[in-house]
N, C-alpha and C. Protein backbone atom coordinates (compact mmCIF):
# COMPACT_ATOMS: atom_id res chain seq x y z
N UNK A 1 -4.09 -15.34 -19.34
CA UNK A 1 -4.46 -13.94 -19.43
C UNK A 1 -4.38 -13.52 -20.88
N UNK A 2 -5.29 -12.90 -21.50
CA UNK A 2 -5.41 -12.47 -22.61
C UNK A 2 -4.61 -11.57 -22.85
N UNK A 3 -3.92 -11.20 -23.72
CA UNK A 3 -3.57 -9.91 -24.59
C UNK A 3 -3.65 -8.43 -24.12
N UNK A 4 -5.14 -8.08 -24.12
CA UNK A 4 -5.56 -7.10 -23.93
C UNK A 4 -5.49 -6.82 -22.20
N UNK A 5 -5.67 -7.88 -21.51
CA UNK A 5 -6.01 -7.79 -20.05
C UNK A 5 -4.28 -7.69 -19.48
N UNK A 6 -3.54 -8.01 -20.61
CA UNK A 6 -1.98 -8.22 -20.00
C UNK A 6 -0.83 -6.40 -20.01
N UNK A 7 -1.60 -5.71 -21.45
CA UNK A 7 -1.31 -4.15 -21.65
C UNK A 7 -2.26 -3.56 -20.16
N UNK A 8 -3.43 -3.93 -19.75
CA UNK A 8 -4.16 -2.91 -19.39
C UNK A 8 -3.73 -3.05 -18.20
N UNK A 9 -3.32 -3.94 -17.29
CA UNK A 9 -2.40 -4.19 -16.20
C UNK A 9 -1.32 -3.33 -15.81
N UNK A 10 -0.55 -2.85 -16.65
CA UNK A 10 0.59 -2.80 -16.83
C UNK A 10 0.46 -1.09 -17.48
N UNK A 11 -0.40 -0.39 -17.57
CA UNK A 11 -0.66 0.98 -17.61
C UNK A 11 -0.35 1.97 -16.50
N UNK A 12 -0.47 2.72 -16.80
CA UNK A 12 -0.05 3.88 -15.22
C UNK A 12 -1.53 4.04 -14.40
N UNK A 13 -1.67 3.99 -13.53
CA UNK A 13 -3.03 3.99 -12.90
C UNK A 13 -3.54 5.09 -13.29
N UNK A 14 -4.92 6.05 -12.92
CA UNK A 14 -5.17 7.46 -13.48
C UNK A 14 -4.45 8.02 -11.82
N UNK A 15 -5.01 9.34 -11.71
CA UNK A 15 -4.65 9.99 -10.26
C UNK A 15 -5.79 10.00 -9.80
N UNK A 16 -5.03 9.76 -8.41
CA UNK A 16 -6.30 10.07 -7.36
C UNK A 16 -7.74 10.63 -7.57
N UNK A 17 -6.58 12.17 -7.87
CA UNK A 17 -8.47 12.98 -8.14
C UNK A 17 -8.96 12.57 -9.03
N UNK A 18 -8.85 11.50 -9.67
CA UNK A 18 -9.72 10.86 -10.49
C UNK A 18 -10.45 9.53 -10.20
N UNK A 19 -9.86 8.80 -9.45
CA UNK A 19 -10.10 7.68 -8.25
C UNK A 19 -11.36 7.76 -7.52
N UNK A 20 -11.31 8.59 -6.87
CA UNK A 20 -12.16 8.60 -5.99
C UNK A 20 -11.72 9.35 -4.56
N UNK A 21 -12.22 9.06 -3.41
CA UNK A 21 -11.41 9.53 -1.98
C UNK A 21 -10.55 8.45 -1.80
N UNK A 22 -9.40 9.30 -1.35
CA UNK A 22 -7.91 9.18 -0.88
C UNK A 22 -8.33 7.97 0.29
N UNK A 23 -7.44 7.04 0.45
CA UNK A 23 -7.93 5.58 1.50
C UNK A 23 -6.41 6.52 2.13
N UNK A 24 -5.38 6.94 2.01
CA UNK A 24 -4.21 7.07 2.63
C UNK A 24 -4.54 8.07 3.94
N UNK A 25 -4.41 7.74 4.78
CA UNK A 25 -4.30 8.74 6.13
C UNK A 25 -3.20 9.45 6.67
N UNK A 26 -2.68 10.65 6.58
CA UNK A 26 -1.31 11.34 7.15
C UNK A 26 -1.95 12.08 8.53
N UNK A 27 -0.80 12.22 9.23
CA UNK A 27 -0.62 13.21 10.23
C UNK A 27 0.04 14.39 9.94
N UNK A 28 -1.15 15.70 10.40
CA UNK A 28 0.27 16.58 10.26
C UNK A 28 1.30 16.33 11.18
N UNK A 29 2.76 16.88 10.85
CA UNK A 29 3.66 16.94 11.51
C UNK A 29 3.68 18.37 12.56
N UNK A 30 3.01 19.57 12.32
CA UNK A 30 3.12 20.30 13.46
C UNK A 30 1.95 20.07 13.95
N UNK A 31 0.75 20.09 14.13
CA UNK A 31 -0.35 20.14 14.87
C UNK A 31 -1.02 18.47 15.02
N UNK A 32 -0.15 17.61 14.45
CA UNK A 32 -0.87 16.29 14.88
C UNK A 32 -2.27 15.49 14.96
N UNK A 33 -2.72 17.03 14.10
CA UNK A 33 -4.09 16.06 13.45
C UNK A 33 -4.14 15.49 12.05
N UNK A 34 -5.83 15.13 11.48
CA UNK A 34 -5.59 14.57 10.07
C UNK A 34 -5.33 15.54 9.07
N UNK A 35 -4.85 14.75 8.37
CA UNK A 35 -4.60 15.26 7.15
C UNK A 35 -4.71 14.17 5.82
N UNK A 36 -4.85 15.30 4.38
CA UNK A 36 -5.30 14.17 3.73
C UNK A 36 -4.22 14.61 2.12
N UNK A 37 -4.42 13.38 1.67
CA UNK A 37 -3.65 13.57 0.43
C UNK A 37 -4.44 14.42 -0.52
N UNK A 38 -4.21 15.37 -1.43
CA UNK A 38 -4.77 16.50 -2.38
C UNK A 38 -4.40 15.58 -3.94
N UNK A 39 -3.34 15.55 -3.98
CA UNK A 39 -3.04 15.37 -5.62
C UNK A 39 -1.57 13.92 -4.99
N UNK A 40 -1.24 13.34 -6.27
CA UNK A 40 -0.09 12.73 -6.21
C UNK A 40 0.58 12.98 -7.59
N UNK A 41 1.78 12.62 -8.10
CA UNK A 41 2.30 12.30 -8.98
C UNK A 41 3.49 11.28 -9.05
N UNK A 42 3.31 10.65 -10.05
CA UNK A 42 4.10 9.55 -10.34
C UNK A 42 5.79 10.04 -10.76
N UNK A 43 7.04 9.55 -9.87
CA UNK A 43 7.90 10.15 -10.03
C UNK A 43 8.77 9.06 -11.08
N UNK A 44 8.61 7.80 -10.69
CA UNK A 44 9.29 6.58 -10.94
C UNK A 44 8.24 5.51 -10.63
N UNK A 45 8.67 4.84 -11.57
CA UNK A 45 7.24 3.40 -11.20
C UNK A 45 7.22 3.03 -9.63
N UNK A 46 8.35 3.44 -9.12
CA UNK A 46 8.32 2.91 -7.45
C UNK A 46 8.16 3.79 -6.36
N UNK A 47 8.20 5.36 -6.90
CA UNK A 47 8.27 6.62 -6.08
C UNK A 47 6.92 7.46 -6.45
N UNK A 48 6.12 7.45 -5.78
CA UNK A 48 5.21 9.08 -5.87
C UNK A 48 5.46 10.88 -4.71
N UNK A 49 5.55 11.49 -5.37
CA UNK A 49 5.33 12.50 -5.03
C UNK A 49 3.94 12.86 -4.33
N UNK A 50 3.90 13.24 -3.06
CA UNK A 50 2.48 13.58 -2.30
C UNK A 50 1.99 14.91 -1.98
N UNK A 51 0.96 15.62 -2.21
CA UNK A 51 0.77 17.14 -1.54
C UNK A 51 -0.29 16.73 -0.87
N UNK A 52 -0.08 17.02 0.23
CA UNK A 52 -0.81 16.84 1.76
C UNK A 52 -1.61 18.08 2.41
N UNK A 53 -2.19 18.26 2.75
CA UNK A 53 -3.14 19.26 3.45
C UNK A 53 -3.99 18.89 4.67
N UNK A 54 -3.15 19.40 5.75
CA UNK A 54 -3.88 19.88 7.00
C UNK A 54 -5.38 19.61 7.40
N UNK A 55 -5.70 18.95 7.69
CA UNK A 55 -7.27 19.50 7.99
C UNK A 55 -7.91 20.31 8.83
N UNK A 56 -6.90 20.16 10.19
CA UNK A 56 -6.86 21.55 11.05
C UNK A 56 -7.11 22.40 10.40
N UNK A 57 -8.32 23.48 10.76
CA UNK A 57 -8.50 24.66 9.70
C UNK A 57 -7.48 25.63 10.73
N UNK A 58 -7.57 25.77 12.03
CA UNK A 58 -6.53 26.68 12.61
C UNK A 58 -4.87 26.63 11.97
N UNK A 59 -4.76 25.35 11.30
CA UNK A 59 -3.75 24.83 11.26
C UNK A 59 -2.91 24.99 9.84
N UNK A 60 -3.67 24.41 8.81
CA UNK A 60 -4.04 24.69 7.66
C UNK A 60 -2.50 24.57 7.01
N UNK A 61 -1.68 23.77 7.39
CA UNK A 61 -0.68 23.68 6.76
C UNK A 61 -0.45 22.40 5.69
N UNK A 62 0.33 23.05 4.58
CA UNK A 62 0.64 21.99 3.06
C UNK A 62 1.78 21.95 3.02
N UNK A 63 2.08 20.47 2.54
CA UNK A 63 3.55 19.72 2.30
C UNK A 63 3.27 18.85 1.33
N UNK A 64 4.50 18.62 0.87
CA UNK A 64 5.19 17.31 0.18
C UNK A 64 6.04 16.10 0.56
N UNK A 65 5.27 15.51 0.43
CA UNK A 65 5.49 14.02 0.74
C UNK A 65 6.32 13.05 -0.44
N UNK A 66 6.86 12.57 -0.61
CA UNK A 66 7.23 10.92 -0.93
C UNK A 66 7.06 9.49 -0.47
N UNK A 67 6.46 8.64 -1.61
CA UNK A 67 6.13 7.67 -1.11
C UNK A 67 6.77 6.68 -1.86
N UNK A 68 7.47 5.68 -1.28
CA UNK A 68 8.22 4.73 -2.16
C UNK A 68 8.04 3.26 -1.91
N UNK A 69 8.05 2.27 -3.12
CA UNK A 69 8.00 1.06 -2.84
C UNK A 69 9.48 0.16 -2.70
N UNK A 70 9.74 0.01 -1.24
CA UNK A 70 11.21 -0.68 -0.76
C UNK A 70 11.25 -1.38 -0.86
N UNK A 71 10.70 -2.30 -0.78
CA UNK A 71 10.82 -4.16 -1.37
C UNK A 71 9.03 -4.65 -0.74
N UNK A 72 9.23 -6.08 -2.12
CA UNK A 72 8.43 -6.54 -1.81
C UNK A 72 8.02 -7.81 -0.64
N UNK A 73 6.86 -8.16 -0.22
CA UNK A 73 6.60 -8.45 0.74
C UNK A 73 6.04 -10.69 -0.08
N UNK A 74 5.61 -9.87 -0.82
CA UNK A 74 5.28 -10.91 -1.69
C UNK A 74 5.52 -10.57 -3.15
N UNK A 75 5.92 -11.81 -3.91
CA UNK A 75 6.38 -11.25 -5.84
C UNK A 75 4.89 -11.37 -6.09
N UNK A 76 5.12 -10.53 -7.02
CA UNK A 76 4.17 -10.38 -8.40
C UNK A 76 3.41 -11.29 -9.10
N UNK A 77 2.51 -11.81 -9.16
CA UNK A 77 1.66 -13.08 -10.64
C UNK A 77 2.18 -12.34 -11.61
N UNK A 78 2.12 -11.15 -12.13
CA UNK A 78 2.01 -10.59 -13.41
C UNK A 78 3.87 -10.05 -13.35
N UNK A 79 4.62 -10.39 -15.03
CA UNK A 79 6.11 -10.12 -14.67
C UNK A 79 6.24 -8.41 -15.47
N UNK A 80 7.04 -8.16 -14.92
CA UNK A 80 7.62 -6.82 -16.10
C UNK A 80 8.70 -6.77 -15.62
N UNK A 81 9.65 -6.89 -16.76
CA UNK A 81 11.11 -6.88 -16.73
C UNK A 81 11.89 -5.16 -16.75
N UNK A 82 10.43 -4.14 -16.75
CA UNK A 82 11.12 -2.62 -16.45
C UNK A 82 11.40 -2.30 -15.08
N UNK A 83 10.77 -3.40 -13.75
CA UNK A 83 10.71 -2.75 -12.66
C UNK A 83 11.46 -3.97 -11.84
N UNK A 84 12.40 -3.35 -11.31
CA UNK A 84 13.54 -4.38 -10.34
C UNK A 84 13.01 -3.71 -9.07
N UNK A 85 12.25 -4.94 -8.18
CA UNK A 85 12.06 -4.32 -6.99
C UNK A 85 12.36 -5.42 -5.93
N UNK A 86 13.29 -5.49 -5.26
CA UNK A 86 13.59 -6.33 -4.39
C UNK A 86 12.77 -6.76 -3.49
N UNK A 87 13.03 -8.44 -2.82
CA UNK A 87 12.38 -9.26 -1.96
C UNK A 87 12.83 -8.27 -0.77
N UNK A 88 11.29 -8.86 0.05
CA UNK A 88 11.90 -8.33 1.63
C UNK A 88 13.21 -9.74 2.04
N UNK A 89 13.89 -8.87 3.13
CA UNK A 89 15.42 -9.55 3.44
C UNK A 89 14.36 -10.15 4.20
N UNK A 90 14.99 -11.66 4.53
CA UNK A 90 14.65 -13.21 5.60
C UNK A 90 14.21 -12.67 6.49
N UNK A 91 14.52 -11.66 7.52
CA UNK A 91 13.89 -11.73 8.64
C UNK A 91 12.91 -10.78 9.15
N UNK A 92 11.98 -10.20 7.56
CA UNK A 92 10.97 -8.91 7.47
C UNK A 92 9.74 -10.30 8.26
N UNK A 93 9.18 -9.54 9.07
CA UNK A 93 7.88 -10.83 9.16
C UNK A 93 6.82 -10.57 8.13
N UNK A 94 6.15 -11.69 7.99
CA UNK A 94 5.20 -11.51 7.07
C UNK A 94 3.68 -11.95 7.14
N UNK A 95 2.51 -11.06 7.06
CA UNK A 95 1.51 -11.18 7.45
C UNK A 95 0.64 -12.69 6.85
N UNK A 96 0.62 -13.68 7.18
CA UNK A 96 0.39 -14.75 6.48
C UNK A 96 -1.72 -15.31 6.73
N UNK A 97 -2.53 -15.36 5.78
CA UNK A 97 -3.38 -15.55 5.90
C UNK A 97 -4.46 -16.91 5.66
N UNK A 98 -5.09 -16.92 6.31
CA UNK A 98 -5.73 -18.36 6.26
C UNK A 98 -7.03 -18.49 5.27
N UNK A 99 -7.43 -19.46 4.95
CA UNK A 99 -7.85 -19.46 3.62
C UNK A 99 -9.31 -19.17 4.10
N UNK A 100 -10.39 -18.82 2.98
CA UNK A 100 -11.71 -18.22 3.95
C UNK A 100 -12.62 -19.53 4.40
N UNK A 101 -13.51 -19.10 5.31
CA UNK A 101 -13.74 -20.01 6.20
C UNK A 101 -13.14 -20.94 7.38
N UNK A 102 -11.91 -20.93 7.04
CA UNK A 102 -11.28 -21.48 8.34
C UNK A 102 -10.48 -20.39 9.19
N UNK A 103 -10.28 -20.66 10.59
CA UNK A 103 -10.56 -19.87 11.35
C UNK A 103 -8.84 -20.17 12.34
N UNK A 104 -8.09 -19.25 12.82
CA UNK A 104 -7.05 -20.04 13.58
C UNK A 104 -6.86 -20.55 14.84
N UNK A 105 -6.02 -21.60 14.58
CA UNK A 105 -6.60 -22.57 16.40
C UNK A 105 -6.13 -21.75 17.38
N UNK A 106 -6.88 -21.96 18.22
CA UNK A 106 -6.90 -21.52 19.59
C UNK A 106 -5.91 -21.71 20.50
N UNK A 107 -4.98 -20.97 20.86
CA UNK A 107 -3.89 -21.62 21.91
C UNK A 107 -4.27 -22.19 23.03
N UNK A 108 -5.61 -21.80 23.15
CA UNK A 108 -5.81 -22.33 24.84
C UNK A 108 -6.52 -23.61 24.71
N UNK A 109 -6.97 -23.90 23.47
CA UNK A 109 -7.86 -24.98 23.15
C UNK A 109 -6.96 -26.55 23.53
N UNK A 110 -7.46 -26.72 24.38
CA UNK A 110 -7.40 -28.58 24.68
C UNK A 110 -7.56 -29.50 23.66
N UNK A 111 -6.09 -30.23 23.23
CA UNK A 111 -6.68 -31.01 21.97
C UNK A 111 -7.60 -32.39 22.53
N UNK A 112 -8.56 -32.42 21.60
CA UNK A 112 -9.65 -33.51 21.67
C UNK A 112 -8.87 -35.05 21.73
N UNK A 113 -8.09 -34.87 21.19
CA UNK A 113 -7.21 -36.42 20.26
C UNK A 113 -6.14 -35.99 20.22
N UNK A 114 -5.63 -37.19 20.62
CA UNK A 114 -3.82 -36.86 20.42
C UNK A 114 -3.00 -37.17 19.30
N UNK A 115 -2.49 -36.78 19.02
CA UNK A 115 -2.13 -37.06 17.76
C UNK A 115 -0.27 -37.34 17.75
């Protein structure tokens, strides 16, 4: 990794409203429909701050949210020695994926050959 590609990594992302549309989906908590993220801010490299809004128009209620990163699921390629963020503990399960094009065997499938 080059130089330049190793700083630009390692920058603060921009915000949302600068992103694009919000991929995050909330519920409100009193009326139980969607709701969507408005703004975020960065509290700590591992914590954001969230303002949320209702989409219920009857409903129309705004909050603040927190969102935090508790451990990781998988480490990092790229290192930075500012951010200590712990492994998930041994017995977090972990979503494990198969490489493209191959496909996973079939439990019910009859093996051809014994092996």
């Amino acid at each position: 990794m080059s130089a330049s590609n190793a700083s630009t990594a390692l920058q603060k992302p921009p915000p949302i409203s600068e992103r694009g549309k919000s991929t995050l989906r909330e519920i409100c908590p009193i009326c139980h429909d969607r709701a969507r993220v408005r703004s975020s801010t960065m509290v700590t490299p591992t914590v954001r701050d969230l303002h949320i809004q209702c989409m219920n128009v009857d409903c129309g209620a705004t909050w603040k949210s927190q969102m935090q990163v508790v451990y990781l699921l998988s480490p990092s390629a790229i290192e930075n020695p500012d951010i200590d963020i712990p492994m998930a503990p041994a017995g977090v399960p972990r979503k494990t994926y198969l490489p493209p094009g191959e496909e996973a065997p079939d439990p019910r499938q009859i093996p051809m050959f014994e092996t």
